[in-house]
N, C-alpha and C. Protein backbone atom coordinates (compact mmCIF):
# COMPACT_ATOMS: atom_id res chain seq x y z
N UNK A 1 139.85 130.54 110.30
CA UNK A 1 138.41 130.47 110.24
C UNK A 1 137.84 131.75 110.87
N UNK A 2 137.16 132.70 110.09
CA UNK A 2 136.66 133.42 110.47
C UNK A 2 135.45 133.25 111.90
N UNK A 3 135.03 134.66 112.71
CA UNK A 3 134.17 134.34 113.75
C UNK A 3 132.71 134.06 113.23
N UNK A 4 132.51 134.55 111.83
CA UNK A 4 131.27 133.91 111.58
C UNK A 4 130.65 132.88 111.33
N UNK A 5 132.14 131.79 110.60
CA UNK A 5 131.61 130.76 110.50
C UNK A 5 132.25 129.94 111.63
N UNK A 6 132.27 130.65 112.41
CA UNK A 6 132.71 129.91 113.90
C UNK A 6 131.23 129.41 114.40
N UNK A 7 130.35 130.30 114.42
CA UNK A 7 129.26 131.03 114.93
C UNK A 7 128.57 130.04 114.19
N UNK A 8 128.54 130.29 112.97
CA UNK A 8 127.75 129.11 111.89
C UNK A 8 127.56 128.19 112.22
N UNK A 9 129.19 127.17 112.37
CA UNK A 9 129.37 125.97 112.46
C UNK A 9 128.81 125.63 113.89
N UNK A 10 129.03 126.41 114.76
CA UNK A 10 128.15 125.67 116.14
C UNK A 10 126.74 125.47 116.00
N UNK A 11 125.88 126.77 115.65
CA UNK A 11 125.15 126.72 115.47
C UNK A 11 124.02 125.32 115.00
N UNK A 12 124.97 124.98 113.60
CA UNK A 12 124.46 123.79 113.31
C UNK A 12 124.69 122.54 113.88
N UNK A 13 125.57 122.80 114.82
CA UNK A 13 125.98 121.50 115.32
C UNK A 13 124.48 121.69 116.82
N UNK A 14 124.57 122.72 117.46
CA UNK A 14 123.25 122.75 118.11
C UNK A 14 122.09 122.20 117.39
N UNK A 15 122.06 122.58 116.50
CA UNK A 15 120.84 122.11 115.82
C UNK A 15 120.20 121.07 115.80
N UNK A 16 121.62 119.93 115.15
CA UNK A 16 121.68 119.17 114.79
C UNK A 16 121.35 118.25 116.33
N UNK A 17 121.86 118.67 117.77
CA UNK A 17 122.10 117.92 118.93
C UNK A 17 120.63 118.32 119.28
N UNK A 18 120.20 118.99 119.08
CA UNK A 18 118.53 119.61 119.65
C UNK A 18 118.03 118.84 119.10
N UNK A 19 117.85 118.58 117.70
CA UNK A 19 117.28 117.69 116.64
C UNK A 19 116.61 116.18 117.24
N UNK A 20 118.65 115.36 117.34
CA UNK A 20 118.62 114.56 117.35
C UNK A 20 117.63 114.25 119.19
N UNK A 21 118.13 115.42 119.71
CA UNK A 21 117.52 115.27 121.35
C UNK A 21 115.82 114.58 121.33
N UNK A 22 115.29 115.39 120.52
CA UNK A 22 113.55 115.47 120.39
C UNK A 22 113.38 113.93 119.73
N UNK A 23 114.33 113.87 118.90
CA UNK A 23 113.82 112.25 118.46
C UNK A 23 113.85 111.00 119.29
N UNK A 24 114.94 111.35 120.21
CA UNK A 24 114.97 110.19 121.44
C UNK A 24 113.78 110.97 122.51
N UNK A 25 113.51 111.75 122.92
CA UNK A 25 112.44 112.06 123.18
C UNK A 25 111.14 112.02 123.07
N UNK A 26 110.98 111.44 121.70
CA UNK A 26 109.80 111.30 120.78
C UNK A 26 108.70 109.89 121.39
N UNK A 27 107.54 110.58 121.28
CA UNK A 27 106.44 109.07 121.95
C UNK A 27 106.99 107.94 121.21
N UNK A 28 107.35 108.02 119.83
CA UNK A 28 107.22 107.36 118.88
C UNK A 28 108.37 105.99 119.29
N UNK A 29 109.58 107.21 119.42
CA UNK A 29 110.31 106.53 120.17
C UNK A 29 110.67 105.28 121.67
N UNK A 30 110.22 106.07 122.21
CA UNK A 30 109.65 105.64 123.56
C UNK A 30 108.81 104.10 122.99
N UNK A 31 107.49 104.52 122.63
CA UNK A 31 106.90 103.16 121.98
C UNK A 31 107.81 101.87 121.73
N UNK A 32 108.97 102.06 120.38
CA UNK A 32 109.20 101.17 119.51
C UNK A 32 110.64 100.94 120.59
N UNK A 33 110.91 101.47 121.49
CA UNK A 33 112.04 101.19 121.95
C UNK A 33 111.62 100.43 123.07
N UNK A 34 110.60 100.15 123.90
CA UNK A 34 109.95 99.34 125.09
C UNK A 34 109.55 98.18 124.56
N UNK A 35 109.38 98.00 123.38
CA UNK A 35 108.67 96.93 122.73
C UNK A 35 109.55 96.09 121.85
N UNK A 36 110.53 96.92 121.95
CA UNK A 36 111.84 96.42 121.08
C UNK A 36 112.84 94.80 122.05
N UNK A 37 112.61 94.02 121.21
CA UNK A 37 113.54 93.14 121.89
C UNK A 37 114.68 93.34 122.65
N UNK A 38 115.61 92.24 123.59
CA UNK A 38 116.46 93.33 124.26
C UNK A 38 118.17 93.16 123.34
N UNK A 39 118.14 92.44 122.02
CA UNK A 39 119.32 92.64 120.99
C UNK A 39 118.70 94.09 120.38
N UNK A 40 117.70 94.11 120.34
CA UNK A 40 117.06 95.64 119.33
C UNK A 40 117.78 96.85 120.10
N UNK A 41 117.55 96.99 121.73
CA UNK A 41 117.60 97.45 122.51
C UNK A 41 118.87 98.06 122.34
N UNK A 42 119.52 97.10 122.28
CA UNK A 42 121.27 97.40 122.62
C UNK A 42 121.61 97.64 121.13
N UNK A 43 121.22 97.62 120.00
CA UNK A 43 121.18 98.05 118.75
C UNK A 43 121.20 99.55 119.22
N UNK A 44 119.98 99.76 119.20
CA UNK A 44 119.55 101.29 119.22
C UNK A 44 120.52 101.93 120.41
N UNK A 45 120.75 101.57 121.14
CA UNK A 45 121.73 101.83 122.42
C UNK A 45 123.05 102.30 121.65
N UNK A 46 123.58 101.92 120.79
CA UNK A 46 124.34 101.77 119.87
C UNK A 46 124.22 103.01 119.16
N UNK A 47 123.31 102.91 118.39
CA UNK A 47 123.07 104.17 117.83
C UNK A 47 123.24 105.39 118.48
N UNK A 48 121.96 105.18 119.36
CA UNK A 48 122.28 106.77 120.21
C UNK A 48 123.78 107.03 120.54
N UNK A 49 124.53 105.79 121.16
CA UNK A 49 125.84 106.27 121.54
C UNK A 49 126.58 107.28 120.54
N UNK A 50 126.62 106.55 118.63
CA UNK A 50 127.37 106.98 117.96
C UNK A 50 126.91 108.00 117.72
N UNK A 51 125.12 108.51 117.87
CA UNK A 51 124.67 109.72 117.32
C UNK A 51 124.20 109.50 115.35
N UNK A 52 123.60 108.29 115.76
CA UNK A 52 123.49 108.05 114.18
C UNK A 52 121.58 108.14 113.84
N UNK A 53 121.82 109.71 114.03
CA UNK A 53 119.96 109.79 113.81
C UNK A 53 119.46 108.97 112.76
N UNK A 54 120.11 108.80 111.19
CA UNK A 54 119.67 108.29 110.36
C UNK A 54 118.95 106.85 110.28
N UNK A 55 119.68 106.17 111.15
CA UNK A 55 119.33 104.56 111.55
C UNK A 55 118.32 104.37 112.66
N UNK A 56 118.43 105.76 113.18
CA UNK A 56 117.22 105.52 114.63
C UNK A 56 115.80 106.00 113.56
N UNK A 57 115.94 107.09 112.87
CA UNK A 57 114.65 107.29 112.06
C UNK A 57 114.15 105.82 111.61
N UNK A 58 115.53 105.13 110.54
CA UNK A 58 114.75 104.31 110.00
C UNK A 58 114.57 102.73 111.09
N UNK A 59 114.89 102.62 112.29
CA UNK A 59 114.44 102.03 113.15
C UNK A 59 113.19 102.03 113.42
N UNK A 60 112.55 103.30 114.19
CA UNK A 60 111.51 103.96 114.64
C UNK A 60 110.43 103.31 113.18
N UNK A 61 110.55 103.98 112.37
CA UNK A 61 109.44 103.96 111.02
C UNK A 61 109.24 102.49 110.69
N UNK A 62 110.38 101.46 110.67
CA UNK A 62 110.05 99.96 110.76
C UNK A 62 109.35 99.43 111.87
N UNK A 63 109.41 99.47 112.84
CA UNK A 63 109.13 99.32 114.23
C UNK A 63 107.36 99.48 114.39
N UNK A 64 107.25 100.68 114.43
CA UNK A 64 105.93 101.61 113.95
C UNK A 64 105.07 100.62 113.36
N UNK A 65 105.91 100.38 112.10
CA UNK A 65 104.64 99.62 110.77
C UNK A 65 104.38 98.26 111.40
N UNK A 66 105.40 97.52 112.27
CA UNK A 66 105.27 96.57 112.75
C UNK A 66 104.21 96.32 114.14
N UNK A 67 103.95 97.39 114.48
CA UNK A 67 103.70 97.60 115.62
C UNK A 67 102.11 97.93 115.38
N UNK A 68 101.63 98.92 114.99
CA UNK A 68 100.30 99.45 114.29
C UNK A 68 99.63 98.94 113.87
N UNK A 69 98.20 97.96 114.01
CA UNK A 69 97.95 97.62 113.29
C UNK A 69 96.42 98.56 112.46
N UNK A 70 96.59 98.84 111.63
CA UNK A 70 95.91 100.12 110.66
C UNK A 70 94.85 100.37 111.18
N UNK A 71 93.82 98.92 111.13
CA UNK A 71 92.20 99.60 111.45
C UNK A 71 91.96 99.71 113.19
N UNK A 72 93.00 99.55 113.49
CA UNK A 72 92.70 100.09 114.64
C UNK A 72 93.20 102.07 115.15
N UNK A 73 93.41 102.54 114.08
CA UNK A 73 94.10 103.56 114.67
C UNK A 73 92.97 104.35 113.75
N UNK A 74 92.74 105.98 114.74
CA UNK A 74 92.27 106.28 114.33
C UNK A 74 92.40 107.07 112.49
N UNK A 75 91.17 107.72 112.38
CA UNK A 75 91.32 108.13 111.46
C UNK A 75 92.48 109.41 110.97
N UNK A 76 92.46 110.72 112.37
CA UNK A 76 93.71 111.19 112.15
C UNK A 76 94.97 110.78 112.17
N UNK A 77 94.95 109.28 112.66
CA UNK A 77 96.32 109.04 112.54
C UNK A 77 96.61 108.35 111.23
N UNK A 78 95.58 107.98 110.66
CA UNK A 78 96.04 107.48 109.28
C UNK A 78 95.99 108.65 108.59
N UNK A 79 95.38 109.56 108.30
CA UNK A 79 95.41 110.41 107.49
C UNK A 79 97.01 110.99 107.98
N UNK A 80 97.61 111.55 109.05
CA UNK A 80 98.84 111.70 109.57
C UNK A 80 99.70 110.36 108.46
N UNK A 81 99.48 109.36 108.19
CA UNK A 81 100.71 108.42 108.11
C UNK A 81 100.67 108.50 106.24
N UNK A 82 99.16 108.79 105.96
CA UNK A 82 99.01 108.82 104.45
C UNK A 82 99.63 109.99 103.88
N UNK A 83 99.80 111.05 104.74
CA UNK A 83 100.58 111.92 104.29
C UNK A 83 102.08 111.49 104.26
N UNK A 84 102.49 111.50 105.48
CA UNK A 84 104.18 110.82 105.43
C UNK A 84 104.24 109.92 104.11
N UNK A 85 103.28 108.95 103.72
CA UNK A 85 103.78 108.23 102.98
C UNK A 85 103.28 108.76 101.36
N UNK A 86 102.76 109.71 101.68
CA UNK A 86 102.64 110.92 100.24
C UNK A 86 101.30 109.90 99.21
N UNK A 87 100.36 109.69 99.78
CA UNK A 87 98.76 109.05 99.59
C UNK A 87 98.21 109.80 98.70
N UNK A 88 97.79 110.02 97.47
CA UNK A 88 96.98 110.49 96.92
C UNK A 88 95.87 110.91 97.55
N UNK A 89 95.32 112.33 98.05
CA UNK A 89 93.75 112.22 98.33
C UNK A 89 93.61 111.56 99.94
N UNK A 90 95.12 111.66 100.72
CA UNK A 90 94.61 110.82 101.91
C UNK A 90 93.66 111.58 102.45
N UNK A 91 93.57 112.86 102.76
CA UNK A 91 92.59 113.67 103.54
C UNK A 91 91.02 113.42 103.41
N UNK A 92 90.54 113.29 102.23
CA UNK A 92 88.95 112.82 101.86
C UNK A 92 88.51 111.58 100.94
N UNK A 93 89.84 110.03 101.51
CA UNK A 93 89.22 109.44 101.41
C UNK A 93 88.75 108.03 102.86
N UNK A 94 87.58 107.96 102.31
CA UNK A 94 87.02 106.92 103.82
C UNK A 94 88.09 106.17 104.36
N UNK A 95 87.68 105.58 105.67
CA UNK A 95 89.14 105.40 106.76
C UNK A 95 89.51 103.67 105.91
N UNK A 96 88.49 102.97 105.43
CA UNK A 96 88.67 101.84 104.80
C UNK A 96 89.38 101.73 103.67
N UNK A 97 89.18 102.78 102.85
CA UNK A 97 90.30 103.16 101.55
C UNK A 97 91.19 103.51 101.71
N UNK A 98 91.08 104.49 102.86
CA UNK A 98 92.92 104.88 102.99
C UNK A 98 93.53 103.59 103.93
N UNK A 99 93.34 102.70 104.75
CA UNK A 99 93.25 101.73 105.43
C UNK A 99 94.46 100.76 104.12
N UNK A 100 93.72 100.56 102.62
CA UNK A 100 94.36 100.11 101.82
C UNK A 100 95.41 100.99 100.88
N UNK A 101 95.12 102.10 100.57
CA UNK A 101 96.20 102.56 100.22
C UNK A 101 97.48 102.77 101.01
N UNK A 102 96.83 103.12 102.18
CA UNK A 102 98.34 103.14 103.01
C UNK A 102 99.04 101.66 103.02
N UNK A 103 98.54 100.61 103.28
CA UNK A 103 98.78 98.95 102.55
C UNK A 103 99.59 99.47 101.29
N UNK A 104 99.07 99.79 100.34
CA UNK A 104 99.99 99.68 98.92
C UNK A 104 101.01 100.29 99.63
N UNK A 105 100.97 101.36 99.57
CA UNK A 105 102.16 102.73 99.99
C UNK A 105 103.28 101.71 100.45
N UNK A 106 102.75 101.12 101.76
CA UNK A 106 104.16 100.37 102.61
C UNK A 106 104.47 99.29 102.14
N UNK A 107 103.86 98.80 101.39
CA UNK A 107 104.79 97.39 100.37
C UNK A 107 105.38 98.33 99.07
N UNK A 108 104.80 99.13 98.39
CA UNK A 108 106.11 99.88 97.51
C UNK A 108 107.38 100.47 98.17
N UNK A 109 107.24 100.72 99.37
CA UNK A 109 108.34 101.90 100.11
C UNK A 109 109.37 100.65 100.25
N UNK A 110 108.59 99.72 100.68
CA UNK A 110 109.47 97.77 100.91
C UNK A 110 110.08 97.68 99.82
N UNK A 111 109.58 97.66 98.76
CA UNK A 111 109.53 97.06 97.38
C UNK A 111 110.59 97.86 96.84
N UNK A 112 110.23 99.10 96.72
CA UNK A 112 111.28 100.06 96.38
C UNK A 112 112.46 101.18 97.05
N UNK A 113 112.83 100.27 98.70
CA UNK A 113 113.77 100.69 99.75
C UNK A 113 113.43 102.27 99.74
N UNK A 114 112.44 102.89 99.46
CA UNK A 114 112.80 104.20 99.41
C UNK A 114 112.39 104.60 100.83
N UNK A 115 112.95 105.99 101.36
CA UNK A 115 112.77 106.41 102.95
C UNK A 115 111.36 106.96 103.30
N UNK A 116 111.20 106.64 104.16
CA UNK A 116 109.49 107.25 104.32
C UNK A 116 110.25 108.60 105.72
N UNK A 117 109.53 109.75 105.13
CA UNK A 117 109.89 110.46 105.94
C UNK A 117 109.54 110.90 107.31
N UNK A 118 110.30 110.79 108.19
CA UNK A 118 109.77 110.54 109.80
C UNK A 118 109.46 112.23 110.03
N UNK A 119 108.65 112.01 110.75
CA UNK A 119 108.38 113.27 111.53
C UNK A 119 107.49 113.27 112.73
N UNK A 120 108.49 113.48 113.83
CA UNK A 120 108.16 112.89 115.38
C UNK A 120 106.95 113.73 115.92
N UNK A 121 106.39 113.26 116.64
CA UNK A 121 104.84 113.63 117.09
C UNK A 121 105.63 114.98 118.06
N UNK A 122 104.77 116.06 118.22
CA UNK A 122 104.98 117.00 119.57
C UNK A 122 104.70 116.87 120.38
N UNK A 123 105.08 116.91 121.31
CA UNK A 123 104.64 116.60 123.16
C UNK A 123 104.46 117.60 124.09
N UNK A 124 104.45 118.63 122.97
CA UNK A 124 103.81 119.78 124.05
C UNK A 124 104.94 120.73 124.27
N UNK A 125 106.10 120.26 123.79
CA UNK A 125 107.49 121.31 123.82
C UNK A 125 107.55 122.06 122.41
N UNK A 126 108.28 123.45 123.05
CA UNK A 126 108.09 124.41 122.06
C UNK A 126 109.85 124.25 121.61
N UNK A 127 109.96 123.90 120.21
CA UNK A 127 110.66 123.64 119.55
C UNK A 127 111.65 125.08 118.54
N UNK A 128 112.44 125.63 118.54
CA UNK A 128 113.27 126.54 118.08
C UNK A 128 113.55 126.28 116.44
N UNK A 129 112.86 126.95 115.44
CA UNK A 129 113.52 126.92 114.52
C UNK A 129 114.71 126.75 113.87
N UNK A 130 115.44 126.21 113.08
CA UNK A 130 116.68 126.19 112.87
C UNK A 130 117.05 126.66 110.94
């Protein structure tokens, strides 16, 4: 193995450990994991051990929907979630319409298992490109 893809391969493996770092780090996290029962608890405990970001994302994003309830949050945060969940027009429409589309959105994503894509809030740390 050459030294470059010596160099490579760590690289991504940093990446990947920085990555996964910020997501257990994440408010989001924090939230759905205090509120989480204590079998959930030791679930996710689980996870982190094996390093299985994929299952903590889709933990976190179930958790969330369970947790939220819509008209109470503000309007940037729905417009924030109408995007994740790829909303037609979330940006200019009223907080009551998007209120229901984001409703449709999360019973199709149900309906049709597909992944809603997470993307953890910033906390004020300056994050390294990868």
């Amino acid at each position: 193995m050459s030294l470059g893809r010596i160099r490579t391969n760590l690289h991504a493996q940093y990446c990947k450990a920085r990555q996964f770092h910020y997501l257990v780090e994440s408010e989001d996290f924090g939230l759905v994991f205090e509120s989480a029962t204590p079998n959930k608890q030791k679930y996710v405990r689980t996870l982190v051990r094996l390093g299985d970001m994929t299952n903590i994302k889709k933990f976190i994003r179930e958790e969330l929907l369970k947790l939220t309830p819509f008209h109470q949050m503000s309007i940037r945060q729905l417009r924030q979630m109408g995007q994740r969940l790829r909303v037609r027009g979330y940006n200019t429409l009223h907080k009551g319409t998007l209120v229901q589309e984001i409703q449709h959105a999360v019973e199709r994503v149900k309906e049709s298992s597909q992944r809603i894509p997470y993307q953890p809030q910033q906390t004020g740390t300056t994050q390294d490109s990868c």
